[in-house]
PDB file of N, CA and C in Angstrom:
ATOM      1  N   UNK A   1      16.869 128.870 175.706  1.00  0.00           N
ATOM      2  CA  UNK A   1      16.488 127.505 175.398  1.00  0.00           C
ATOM      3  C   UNK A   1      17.753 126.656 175.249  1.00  0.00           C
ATOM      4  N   UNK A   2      18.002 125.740 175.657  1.00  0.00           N
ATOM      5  CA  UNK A   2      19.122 124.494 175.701  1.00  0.00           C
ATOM      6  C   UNK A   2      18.977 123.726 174.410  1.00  0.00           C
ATOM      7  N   UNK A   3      19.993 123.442 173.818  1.00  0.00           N
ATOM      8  CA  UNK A   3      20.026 123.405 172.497  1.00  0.00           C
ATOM      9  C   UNK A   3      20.929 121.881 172.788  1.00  0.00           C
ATOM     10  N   UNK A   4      20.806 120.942 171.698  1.00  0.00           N
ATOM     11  CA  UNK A   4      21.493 119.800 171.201  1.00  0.00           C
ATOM     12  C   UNK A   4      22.670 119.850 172.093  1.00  0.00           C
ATOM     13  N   UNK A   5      23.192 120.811 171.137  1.00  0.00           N
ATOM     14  CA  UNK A   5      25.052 121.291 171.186  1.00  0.00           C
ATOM     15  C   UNK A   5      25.076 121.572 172.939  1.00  0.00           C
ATOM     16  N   UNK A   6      24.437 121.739 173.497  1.00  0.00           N
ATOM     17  CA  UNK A   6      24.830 122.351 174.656  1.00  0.00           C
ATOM     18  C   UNK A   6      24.764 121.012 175.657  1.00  0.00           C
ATOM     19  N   UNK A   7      23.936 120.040 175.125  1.00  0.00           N
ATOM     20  CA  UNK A   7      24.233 118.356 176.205  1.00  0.00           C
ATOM     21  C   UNK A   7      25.439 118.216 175.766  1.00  0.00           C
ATOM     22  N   UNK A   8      25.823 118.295 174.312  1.00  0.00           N
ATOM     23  CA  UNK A   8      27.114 117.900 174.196  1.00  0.00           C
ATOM     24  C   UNK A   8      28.422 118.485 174.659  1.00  0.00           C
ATOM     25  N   UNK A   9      28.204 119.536 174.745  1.00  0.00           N
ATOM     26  CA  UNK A   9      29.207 120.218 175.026  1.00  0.00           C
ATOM     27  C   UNK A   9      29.525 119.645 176.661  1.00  0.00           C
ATOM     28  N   UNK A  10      28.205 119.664 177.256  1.00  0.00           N
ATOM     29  CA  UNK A  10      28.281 119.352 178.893  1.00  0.00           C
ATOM     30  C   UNK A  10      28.912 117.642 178.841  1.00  0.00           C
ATOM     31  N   UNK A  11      28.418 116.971 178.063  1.00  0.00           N
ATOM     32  CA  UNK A  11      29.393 115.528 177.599  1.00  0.00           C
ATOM     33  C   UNK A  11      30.661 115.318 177.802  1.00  0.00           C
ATOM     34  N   UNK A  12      31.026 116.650 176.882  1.00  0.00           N
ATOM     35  CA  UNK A  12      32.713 116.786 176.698  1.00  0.00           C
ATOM     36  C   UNK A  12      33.326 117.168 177.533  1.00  0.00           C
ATOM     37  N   UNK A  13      32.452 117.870 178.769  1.00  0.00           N
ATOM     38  CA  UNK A  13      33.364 118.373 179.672  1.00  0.00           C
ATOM     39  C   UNK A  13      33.400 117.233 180.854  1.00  0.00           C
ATOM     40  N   UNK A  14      32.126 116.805 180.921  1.00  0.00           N
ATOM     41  CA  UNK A  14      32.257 115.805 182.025  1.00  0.00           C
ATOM     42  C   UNK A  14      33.190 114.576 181.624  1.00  0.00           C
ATOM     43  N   UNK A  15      33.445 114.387 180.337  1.00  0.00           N
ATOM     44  CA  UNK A  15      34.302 113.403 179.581  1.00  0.00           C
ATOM     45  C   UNK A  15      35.975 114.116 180.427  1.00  0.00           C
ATOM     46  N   UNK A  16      35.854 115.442 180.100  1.00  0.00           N
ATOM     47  CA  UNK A  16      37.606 116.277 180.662  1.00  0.00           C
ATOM     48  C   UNK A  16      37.786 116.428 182.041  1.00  0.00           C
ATOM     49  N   UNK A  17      36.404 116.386 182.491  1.00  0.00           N
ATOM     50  CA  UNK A  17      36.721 116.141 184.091  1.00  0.00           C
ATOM     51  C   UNK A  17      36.975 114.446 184.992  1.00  0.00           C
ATOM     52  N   UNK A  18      36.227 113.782 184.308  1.00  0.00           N
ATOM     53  CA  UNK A  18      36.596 112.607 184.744  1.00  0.00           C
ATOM     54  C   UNK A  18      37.960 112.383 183.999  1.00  0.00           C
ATOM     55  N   UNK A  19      38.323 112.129 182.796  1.00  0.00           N
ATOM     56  CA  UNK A  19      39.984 112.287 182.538  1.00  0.00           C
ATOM     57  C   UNK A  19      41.020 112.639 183.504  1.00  0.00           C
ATOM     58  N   UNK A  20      40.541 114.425 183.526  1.00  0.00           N
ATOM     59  CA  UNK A  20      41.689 114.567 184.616  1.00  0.00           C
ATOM     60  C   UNK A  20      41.750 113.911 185.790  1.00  0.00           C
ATOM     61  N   UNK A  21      40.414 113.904 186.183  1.00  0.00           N
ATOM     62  CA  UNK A  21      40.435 113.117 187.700  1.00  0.00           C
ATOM     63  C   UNK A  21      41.273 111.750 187.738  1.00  0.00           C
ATOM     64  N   UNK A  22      41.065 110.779 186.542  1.00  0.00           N
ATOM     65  CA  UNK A  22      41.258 109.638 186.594  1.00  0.00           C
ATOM     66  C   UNK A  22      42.658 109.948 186.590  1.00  0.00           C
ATOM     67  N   UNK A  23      43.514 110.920 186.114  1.00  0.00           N
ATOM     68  CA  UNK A  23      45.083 110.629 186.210  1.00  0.00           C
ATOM     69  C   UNK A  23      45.268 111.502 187.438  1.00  0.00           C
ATOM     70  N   UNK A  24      44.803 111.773 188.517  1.00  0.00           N
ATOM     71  CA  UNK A  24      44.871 112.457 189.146  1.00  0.00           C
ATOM     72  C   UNK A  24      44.845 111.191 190.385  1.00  0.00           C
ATOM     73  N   UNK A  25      44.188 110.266 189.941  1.00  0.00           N
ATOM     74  CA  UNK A  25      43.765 108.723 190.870  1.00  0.00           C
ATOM     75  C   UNK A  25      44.732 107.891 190.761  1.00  0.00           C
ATOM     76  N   UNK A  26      45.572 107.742 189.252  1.00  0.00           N
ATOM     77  CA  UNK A  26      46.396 106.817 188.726  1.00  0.00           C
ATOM     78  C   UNK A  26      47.866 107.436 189.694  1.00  0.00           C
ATOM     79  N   UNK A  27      47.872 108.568 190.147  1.00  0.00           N
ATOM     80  CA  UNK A  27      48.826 108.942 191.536  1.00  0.00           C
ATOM     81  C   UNK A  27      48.723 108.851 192.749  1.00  0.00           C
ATOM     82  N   UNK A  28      47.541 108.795 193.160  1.00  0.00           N
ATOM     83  CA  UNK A  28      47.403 108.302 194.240  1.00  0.00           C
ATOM     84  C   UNK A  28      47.762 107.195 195.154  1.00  0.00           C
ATOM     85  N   UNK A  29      48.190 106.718 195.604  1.00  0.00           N
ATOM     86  CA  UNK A  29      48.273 105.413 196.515  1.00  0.00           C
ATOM     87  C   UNK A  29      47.421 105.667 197.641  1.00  0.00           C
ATOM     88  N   UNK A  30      47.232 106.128 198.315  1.00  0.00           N
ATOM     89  CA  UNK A  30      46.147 106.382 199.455  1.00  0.00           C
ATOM     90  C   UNK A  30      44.704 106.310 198.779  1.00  0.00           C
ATOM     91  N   UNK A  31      44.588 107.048 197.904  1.00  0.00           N
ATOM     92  CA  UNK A  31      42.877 106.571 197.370  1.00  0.00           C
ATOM     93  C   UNK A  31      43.128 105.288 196.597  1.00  0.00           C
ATOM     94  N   UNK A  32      44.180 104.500 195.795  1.00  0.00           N
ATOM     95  CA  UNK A  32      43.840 103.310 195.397  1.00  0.00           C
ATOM     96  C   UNK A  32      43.374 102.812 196.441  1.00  0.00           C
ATOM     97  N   UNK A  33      44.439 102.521 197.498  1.00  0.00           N
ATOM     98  CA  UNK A  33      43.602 101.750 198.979  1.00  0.00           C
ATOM     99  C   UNK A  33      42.710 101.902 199.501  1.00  0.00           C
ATOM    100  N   UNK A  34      41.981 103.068 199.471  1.00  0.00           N
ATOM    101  CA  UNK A  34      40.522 103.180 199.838  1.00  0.00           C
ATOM    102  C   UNK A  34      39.662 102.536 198.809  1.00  0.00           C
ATOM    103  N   UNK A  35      39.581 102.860 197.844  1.00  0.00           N
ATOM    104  CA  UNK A  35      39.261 102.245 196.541  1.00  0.00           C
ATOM    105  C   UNK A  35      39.072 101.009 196.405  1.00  0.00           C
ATOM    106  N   UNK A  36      40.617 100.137 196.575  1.00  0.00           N
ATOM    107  CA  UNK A  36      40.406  98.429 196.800  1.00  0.00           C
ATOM    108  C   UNK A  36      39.512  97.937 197.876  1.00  0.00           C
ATOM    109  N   UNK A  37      39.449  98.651 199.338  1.00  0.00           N
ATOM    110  CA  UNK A  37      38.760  98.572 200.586  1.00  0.00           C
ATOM    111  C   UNK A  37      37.504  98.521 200.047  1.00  0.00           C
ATOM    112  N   UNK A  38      36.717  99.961 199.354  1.00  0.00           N
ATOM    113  CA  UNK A  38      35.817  99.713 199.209  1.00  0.00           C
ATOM    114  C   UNK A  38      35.005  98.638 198.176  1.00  0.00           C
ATOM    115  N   UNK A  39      36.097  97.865 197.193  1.00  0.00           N
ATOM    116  CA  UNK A  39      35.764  97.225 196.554  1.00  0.00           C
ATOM    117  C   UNK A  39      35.629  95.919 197.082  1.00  0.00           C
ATOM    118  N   UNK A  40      36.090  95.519 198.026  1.00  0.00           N
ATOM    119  CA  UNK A  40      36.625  94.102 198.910  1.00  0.00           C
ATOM    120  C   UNK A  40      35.119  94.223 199.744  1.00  0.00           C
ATOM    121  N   UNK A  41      34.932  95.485 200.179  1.00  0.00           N
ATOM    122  CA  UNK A  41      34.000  95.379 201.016  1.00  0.00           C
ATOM    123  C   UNK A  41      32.616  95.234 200.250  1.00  0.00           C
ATOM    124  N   UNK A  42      32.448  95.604 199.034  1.00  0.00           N
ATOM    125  CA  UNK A  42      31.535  95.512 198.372  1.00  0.00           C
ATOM    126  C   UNK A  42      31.010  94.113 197.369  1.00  0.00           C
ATOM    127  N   UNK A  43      32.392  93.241 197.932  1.00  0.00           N
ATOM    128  CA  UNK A  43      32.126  91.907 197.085  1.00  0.00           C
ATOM    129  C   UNK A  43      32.778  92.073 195.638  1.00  0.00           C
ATOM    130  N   UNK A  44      33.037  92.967 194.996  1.00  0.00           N
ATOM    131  CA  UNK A  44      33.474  93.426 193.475  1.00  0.00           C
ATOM    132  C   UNK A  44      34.950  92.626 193.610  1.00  0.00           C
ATOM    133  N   UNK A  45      34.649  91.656 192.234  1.00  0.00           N
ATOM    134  CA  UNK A  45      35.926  91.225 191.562  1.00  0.00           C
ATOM    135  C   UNK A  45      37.312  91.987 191.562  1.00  0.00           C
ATOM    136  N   UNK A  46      38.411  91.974 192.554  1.00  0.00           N
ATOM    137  CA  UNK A  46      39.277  92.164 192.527  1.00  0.00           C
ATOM    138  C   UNK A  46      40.597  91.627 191.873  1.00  0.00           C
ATOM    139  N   UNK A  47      40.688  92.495 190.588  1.00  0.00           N
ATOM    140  CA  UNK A  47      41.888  91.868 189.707  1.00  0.00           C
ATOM    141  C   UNK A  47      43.122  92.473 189.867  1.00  0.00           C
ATOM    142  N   UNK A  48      44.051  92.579 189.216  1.00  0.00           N
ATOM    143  CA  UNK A  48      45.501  92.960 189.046  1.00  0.00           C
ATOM    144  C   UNK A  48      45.313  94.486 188.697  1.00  0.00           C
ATOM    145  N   UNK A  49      44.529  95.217 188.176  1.00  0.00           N
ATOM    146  CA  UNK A  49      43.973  96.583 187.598  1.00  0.00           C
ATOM    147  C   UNK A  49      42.887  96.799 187.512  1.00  0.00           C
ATOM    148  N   UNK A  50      41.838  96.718 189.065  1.00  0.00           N
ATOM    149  CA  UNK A  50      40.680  96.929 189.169  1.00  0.00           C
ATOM    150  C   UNK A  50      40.330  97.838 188.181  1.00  0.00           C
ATOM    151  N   UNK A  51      39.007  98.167 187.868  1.00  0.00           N
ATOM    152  CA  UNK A  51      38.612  99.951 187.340  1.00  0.00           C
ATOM    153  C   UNK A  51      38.606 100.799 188.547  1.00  0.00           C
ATOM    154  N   UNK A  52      38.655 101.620 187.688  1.00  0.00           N
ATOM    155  CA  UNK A  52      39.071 102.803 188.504  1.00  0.00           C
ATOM    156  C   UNK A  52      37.819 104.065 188.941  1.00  0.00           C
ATOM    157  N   UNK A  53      37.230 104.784 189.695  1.00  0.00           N
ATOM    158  CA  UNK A  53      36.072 105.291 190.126  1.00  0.00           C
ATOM    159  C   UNK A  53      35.828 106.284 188.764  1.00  0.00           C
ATOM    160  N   UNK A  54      34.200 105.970 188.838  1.00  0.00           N
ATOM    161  CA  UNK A  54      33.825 106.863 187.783  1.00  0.00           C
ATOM    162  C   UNK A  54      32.759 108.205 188.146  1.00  0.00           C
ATOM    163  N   UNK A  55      32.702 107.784 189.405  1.00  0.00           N
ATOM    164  CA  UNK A  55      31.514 109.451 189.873  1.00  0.00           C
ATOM    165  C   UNK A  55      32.359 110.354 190.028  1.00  0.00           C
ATOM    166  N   UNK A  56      31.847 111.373 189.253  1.00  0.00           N
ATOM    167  CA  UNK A  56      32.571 112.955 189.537  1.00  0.00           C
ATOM    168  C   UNK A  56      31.747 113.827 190.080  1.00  0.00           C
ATOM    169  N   UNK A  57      32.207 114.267 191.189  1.00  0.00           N
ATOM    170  CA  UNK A  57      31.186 115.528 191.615  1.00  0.00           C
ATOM    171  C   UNK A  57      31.772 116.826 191.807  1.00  0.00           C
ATOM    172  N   UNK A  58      30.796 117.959 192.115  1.00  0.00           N
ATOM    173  CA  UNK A  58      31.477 118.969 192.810  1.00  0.00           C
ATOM    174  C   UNK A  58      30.900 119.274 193.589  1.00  0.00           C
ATOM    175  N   UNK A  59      31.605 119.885 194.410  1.00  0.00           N
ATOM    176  CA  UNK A  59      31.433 120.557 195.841  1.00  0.00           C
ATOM    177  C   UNK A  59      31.096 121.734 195.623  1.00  0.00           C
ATOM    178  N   UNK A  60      29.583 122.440 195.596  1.00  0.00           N
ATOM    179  CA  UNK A  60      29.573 123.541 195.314  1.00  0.00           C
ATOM    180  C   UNK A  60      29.538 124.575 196.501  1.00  0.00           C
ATOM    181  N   UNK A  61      29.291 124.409 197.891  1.00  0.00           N
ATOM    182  CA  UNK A  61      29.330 124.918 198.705  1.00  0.00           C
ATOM    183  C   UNK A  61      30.423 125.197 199.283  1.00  0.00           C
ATOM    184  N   UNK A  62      31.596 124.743 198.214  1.00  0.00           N
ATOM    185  CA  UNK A  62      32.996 124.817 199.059  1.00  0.00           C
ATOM    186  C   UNK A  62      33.837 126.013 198.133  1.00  0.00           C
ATOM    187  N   UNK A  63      34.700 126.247 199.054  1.00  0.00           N
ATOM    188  CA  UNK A  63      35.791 127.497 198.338  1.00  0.00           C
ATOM    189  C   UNK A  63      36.107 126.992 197.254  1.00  0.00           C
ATOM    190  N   UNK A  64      35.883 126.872 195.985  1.00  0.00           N
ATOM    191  CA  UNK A  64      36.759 127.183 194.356  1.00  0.00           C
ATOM    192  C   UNK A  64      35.608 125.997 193.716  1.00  0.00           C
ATOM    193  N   UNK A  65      34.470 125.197 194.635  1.00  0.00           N
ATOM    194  CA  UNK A  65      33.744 124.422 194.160  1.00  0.00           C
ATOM    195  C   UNK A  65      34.577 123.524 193.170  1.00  0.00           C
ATOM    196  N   UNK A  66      35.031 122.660 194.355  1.00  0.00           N
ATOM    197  CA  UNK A  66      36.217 121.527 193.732  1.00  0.00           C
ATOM    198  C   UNK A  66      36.015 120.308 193.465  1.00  0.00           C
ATOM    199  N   UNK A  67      35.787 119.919 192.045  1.00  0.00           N
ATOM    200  CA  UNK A  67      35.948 118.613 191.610  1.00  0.00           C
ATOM    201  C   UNK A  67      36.516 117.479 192.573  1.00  0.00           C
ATOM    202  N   UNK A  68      35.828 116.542 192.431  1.00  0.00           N
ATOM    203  CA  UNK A  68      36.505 115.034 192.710  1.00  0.00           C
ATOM    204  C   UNK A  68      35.745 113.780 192.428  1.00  0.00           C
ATOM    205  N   UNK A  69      36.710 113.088 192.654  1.00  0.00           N
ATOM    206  CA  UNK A  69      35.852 110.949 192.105  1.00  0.00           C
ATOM    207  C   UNK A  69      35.271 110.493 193.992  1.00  0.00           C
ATOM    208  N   UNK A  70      34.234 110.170 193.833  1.00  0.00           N
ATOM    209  CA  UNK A  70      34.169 108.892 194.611  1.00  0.00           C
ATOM    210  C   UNK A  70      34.740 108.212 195.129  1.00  0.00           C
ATOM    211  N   UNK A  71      35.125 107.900 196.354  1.00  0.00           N
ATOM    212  CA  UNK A  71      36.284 106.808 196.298  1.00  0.00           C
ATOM    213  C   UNK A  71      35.675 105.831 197.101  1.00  0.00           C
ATOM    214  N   UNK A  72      35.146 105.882 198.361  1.00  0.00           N
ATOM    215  CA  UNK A  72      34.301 105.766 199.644  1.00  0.00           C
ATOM    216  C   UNK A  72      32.951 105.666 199.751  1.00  0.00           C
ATOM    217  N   UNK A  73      32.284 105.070 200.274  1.00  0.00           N
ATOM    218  CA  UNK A  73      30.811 105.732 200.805  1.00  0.00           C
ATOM    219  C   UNK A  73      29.958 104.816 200.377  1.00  0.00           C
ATOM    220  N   UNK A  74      28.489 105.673 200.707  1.00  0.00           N
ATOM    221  CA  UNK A  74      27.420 104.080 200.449  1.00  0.00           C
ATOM    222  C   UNK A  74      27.163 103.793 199.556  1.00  0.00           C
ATOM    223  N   UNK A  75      27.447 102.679 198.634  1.00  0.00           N
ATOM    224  CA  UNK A  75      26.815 101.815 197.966  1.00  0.00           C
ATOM    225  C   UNK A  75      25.774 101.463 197.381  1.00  0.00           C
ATOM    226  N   UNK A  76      24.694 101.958 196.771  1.00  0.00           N
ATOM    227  CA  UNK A  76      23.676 101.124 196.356  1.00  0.00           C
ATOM    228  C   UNK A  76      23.250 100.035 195.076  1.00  0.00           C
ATOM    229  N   UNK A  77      23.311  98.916 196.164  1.00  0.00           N
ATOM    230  CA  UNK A  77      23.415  97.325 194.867  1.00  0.00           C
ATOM    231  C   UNK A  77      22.834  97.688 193.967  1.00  0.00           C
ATOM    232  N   UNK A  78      21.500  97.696 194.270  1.00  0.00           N
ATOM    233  CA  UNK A  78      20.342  97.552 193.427  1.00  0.00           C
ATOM    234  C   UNK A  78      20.323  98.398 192.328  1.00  0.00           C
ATOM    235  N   UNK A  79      20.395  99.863 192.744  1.00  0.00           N
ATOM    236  CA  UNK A  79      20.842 100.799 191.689  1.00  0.00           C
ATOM    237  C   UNK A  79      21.572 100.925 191.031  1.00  0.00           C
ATOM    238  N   UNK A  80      23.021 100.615 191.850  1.00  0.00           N
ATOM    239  CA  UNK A  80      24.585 100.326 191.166  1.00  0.00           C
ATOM    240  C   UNK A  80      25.296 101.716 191.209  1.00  0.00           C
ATOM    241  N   UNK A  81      24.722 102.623 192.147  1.00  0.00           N
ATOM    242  CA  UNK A  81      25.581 104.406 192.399  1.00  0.00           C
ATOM    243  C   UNK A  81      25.534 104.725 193.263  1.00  0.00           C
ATOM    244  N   UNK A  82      26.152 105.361 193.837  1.00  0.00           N
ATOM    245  CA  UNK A  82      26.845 105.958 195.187  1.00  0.00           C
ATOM    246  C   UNK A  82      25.219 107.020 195.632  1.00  0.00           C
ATOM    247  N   UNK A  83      25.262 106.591 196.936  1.00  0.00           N
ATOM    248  CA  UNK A  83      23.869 107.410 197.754  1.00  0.00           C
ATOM    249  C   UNK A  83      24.430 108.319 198.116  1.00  0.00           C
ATOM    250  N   UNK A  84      24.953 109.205 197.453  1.00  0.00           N
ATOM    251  CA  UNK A  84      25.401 110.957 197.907  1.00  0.00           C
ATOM    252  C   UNK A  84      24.694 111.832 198.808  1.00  0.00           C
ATOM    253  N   UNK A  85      23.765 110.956 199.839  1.00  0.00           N
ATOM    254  CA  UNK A  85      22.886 111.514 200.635  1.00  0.00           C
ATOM    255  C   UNK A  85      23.742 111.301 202.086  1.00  0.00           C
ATOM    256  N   UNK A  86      24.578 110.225 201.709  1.00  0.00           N
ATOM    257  CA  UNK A  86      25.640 109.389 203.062  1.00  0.00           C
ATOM    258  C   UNK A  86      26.812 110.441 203.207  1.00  0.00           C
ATOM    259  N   UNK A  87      27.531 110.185 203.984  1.00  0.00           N
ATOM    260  CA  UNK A  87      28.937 110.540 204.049  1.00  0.00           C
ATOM    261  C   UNK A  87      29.722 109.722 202.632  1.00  0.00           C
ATOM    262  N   UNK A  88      30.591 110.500 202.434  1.00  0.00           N
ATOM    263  CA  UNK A  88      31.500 109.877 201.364  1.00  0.00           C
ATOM    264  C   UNK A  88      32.906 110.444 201.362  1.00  0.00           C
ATOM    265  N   UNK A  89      33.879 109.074 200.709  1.00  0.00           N
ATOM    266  CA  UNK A  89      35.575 109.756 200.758  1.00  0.00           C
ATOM    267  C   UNK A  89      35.788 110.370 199.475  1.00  0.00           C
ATOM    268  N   UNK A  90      35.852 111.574 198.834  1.00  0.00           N
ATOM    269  CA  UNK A  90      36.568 112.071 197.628  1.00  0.00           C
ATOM    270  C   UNK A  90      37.876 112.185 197.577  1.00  0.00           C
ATOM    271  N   UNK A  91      38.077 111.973 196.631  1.00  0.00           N
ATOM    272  CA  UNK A  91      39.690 112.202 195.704  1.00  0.00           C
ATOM    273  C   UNK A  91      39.564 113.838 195.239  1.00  0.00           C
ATOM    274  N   UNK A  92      40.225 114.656 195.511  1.00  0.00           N
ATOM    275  CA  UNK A  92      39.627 115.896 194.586  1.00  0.00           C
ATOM    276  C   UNK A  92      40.544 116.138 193.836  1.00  0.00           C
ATOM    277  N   UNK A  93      40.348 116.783 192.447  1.00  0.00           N
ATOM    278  CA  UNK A  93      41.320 117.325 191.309  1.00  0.00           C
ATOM    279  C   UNK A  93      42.544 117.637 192.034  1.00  0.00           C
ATOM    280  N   UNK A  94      42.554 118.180 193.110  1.00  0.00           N
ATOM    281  CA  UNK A  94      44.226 118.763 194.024  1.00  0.00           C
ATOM    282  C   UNK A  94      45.101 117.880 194.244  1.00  0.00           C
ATOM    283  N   UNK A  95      44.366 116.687 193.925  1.00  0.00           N
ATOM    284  CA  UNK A  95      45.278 115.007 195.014  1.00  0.00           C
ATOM    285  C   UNK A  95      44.540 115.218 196.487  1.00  0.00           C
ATOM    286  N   UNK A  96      44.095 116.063 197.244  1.00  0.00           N
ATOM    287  CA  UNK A  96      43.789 116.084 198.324  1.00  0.00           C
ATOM    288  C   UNK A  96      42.231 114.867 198.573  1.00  0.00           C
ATOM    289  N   UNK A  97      42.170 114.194 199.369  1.00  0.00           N
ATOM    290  CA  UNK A  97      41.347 112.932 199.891  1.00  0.00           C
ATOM    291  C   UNK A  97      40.652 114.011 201.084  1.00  0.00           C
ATOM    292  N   UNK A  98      39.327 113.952 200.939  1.00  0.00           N
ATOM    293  CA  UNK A  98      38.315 114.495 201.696  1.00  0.00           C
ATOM    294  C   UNK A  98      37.082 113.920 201.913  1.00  0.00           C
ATOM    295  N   UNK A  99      36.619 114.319 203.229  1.00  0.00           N
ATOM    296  CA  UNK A  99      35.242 113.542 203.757  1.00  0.00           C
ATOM    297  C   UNK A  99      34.295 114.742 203.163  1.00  0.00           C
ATOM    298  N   UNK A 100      32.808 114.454 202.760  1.00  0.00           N
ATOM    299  CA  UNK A 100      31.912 115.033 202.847  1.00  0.00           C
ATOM    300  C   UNK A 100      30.291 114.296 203.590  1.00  0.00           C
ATOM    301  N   UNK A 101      29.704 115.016 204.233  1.00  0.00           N
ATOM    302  CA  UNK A 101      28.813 114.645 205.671  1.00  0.00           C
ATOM    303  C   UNK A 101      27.461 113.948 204.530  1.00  0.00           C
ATOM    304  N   UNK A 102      27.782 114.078 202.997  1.00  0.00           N
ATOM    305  CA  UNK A 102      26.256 113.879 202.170  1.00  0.00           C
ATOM    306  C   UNK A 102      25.550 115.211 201.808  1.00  0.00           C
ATOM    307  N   UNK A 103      24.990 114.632 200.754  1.00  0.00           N
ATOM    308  CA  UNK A 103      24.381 115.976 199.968  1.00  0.00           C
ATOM    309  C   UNK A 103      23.314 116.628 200.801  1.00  0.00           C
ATOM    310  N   UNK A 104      22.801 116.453 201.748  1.00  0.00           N
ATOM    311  CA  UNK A 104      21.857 116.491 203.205  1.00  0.00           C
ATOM    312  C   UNK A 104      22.687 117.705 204.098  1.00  0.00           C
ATOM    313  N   UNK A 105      23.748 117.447 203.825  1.00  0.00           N
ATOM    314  CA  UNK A 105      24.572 118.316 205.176  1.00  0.00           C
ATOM    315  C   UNK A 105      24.804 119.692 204.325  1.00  0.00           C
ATOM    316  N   UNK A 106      25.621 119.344 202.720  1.00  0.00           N
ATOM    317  CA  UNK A 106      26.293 120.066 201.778  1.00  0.00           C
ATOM    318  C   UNK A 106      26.413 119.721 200.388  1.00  0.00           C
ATOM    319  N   UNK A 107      26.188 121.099 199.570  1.00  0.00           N
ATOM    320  CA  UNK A 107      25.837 121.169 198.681  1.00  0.00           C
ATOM    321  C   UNK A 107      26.734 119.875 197.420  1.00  0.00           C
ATOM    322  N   UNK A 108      26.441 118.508 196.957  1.00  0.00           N
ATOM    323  CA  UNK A 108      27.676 118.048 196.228  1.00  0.00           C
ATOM    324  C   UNK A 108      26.361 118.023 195.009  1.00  0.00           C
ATOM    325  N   UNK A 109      27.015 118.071 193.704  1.00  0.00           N
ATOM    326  CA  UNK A 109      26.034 117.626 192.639  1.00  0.00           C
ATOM    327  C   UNK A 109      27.350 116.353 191.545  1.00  0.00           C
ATOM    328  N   UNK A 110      26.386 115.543 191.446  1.00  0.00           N
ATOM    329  CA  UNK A 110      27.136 114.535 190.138  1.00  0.00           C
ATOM    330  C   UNK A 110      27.393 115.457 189.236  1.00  0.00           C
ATOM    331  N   UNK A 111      28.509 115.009 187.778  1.00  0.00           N
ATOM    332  CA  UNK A 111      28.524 115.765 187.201  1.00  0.00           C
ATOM    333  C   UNK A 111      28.420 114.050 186.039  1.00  0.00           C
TER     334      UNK A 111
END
């Protein structure tokens, strides 16, 4: 049975995975620019220190099932979250920038 403690715990980790990711983004220069692209293209207020991507997923169908942010991909206004059914650009925990074909092709889950 799933207990209180155990959403939280899953909280804290998705709290340590987006962390790392996010300083993992704050090095990047190639995903900022995808990042600003997709923000320009999306109409979103572009300031001096946009925010920075907040979907974390993993790749579970892949060798070591590797973390990464969002950087790319479709859009949905209305909803306001990434259609992980599309193709999309990830940032992954490695620094490495990767395509995935959508959760349709391969296994990705939000975290």
């Amino acid at each position: 049975m799933t207990t209180v403690a155990h959403y939280a715990d899953l909280g804290v980790a998705r709290l340590a995975f987006v962390t790392d990711l996010a300083e993992v983004f704050a090095r990047s220069a190639p995903a900022a620019e995808i990042w600003t692209r997709h923000l320009r293209r999306n109409d979103a207020p572009i300031e001096e220190d946009p925010p920075i991507p907040q979907t974390a997923v993993r790749l579970y169908e892949r060798v070591g099932c590797p973390l990464g942010l969002v950087i790319d991909g479709r859009w949905e206004r209305g909803l306001e979250t990434w259609d992980l059914s599309y193709p999309a650009t990830l940032l992954l925990s490695t620094g490495e920038i990767t395509e995935t074909h959508g959760c349709l092709a391969e296994g990705i889950e939000e975290l």
